[in-house]
C-alpha atoms as a PDB file:
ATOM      1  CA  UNK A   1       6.029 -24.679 -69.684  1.00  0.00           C
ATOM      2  CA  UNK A   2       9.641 -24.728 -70.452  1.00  0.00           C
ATOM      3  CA  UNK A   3      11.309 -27.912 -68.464  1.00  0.00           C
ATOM      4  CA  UNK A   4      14.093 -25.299 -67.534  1.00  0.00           C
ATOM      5  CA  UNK A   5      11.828 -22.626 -66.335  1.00  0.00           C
ATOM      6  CA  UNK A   6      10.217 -24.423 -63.756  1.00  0.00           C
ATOM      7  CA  UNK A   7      10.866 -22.872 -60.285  1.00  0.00           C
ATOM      8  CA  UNK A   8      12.115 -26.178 -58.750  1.00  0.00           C
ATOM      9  CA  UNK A   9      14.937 -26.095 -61.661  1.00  0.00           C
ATOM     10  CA  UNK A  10      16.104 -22.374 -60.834  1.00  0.00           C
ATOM     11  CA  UNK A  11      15.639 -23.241 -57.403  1.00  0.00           C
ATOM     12  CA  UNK A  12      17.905 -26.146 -58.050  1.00  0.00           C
ATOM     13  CA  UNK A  13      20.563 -24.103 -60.148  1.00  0.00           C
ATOM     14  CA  UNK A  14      20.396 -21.307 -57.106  1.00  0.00           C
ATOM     15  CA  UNK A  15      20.837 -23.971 -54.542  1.00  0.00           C
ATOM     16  CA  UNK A  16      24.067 -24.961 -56.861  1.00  0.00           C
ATOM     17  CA  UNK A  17      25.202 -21.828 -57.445  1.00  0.00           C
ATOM     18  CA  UNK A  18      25.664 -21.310 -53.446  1.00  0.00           C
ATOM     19  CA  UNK A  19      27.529 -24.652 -53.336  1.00  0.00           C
ATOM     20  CA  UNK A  20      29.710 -23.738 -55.559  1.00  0.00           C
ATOM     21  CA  UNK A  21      30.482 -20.328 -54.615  1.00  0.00           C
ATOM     22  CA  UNK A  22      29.753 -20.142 -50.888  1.00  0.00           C
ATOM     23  CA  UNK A  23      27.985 -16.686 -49.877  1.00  0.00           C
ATOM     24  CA  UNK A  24      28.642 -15.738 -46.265  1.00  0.00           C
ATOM     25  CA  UNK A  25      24.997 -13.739 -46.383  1.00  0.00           C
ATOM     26  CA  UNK A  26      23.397 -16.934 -47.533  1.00  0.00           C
ATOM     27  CA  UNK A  27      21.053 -19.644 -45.503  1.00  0.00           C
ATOM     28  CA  UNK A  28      21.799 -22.000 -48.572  1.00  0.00           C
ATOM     29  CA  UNK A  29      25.831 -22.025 -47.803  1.00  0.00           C
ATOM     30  CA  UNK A  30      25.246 -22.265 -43.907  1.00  0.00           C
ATOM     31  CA  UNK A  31      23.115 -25.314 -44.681  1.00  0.00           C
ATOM     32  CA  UNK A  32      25.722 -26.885 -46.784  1.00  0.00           C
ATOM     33  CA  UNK A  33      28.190 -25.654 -44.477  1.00  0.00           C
ATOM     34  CA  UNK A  34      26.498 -27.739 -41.917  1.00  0.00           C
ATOM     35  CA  UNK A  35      26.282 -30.903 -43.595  1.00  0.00           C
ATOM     36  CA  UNK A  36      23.656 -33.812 -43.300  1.00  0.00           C
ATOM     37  CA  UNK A  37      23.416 -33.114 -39.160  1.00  0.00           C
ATOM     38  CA  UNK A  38      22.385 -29.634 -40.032  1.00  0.00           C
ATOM     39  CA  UNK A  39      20.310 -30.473 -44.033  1.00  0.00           C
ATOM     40  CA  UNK A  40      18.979 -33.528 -42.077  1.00  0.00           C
ATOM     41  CA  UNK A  41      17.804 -31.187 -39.110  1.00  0.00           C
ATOM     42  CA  UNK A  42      15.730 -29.210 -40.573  1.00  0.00           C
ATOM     43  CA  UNK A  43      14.237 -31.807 -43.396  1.00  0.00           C
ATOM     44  CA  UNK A  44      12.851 -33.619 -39.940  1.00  0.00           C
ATOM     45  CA  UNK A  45      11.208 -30.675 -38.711  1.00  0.00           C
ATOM     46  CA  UNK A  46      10.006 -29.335 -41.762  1.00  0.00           C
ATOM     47  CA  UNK A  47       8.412 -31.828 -42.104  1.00  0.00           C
ATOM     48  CA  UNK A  48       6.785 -32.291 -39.225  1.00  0.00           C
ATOM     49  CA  UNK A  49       5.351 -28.501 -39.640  1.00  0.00           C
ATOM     50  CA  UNK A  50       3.841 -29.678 -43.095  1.00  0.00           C
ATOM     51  CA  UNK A  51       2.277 -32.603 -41.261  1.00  0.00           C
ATOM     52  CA  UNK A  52       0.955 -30.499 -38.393  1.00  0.00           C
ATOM     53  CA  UNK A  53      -0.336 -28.149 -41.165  1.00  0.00           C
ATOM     54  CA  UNK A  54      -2.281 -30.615 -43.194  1.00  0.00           C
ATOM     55  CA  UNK A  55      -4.107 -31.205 -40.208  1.00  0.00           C
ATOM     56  CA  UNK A  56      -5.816 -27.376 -39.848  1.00  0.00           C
ATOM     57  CA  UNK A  57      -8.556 -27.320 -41.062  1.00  0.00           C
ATOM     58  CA  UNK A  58      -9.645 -24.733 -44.212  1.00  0.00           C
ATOM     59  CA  UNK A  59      -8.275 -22.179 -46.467  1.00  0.00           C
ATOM     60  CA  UNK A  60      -6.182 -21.372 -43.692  1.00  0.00           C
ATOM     61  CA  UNK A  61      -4.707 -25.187 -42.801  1.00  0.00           C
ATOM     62  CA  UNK A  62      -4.517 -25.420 -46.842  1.00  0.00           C
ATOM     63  CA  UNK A  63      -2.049 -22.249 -47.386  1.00  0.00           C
ATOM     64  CA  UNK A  64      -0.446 -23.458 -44.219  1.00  0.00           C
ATOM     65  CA  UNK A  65       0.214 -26.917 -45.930  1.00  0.00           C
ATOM     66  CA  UNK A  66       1.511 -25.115 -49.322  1.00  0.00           C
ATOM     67  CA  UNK A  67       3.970 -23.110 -47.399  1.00  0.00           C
ATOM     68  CA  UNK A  68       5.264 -25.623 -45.429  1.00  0.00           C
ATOM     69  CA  UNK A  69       5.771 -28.519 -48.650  1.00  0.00           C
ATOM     70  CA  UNK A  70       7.483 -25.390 -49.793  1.00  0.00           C
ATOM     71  CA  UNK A  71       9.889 -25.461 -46.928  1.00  0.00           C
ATOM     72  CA  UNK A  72      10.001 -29.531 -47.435  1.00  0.00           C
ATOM     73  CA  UNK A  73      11.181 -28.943 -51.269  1.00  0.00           C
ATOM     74  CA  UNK A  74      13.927 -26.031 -50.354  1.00  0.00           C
ATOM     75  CA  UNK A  75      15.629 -28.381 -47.597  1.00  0.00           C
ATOM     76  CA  UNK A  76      15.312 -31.532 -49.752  1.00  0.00           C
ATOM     77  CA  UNK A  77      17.012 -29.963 -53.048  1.00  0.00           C
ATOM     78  CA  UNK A  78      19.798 -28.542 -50.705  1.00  0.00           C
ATOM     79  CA  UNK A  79      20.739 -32.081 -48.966  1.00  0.00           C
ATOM     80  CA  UNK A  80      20.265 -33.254 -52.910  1.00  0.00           C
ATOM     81  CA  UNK A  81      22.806 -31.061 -53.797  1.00  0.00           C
ATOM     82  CA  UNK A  82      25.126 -31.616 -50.782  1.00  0.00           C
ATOM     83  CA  UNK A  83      25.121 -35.013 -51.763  1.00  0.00           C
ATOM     84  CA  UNK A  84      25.269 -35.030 -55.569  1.00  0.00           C
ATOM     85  CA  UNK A  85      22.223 -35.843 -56.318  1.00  0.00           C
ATOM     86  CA  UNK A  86      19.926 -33.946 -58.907  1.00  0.00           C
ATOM     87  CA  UNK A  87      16.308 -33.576 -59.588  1.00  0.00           C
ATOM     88  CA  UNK A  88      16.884 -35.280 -62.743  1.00  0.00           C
ATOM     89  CA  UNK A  89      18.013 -38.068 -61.254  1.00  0.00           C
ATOM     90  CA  UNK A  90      15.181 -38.332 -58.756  1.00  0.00           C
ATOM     91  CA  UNK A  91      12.797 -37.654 -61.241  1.00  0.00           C
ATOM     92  CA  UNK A  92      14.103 -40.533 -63.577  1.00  0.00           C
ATOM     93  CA  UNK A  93      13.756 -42.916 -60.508  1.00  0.00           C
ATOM     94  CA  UNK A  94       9.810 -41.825 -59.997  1.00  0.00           C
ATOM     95  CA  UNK A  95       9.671 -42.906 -63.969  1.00  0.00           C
ATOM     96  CA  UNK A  96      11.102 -45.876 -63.690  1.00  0.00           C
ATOM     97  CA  UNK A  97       8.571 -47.053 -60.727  1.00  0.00           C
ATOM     98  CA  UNK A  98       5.687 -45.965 -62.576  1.00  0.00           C
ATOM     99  CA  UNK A  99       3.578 -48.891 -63.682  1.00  0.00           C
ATOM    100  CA  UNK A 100       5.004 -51.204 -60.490  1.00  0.00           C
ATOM    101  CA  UNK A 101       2.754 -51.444 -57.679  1.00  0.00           C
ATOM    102  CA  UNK A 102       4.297 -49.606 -54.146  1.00  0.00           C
ATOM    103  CA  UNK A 103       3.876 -52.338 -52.745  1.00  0.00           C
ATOM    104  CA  UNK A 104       5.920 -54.594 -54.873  1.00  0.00           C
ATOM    105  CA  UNK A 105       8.732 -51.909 -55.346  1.00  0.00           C
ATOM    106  CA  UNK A 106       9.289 -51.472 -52.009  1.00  0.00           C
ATOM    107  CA  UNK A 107       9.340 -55.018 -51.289  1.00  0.00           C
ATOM    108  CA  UNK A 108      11.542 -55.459 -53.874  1.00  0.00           C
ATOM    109  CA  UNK A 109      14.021 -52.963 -51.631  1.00  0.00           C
ATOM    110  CA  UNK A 110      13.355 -55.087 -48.809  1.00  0.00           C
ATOM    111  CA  UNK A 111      15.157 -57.929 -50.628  1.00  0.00           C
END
């Protein structure tokens, strides 16, 4: 698969796209619009959905989890982009802790 034609890239370049020319019809530009109290709002209770989902039990709890990291993703990349920050860069710091133990990296944080 094409790096670019991944959905989180176009969902990315979307997610840019609203930043940088604000749509009043949008969710995207009343999200950045908000800021981190609004991004940061609903990362926290996305995430607890996809938590609360993982914990159902079948098919059903499964689909519910997949929907909900969806969700997770969406409101991540937009408080990404609010702040400046791309995929690219995020997915250059996951490279650069492969090969370290998580327990030493983040004790090397702690520092």
């Amino acid at each position: 698969m094409n790096h670019k034609s991944r959905p989180l890239d176009s969902l990315e370049q979307t997610i840019l796209s609203r930043k940088q020319s604000p749509s009043e019809k949008s969710y995207t530009t009343q999200l950045l619009t908000g800021g981190i109290e609004k991004i940061g709002g609903k990362i926290i209770e996305e995430a607890a959905e996809v938590v609360e989902a993982a914990g159902e039990s079948g098919e059903e709890g499964r689909q519910h989890t997949i929907c909900e990291a969806g969700d997770v993703l969406y409101h991540l990349l937009v408080l990404m982009a609010y702040r400046g920050v791309s995929l690219a860069e995020v997915e250059a710091e996951l490279a650069r802790r492969f090969g370290v133990s998580g327990l030493e990296e983040k004790a090397s944080r702690e520092r």
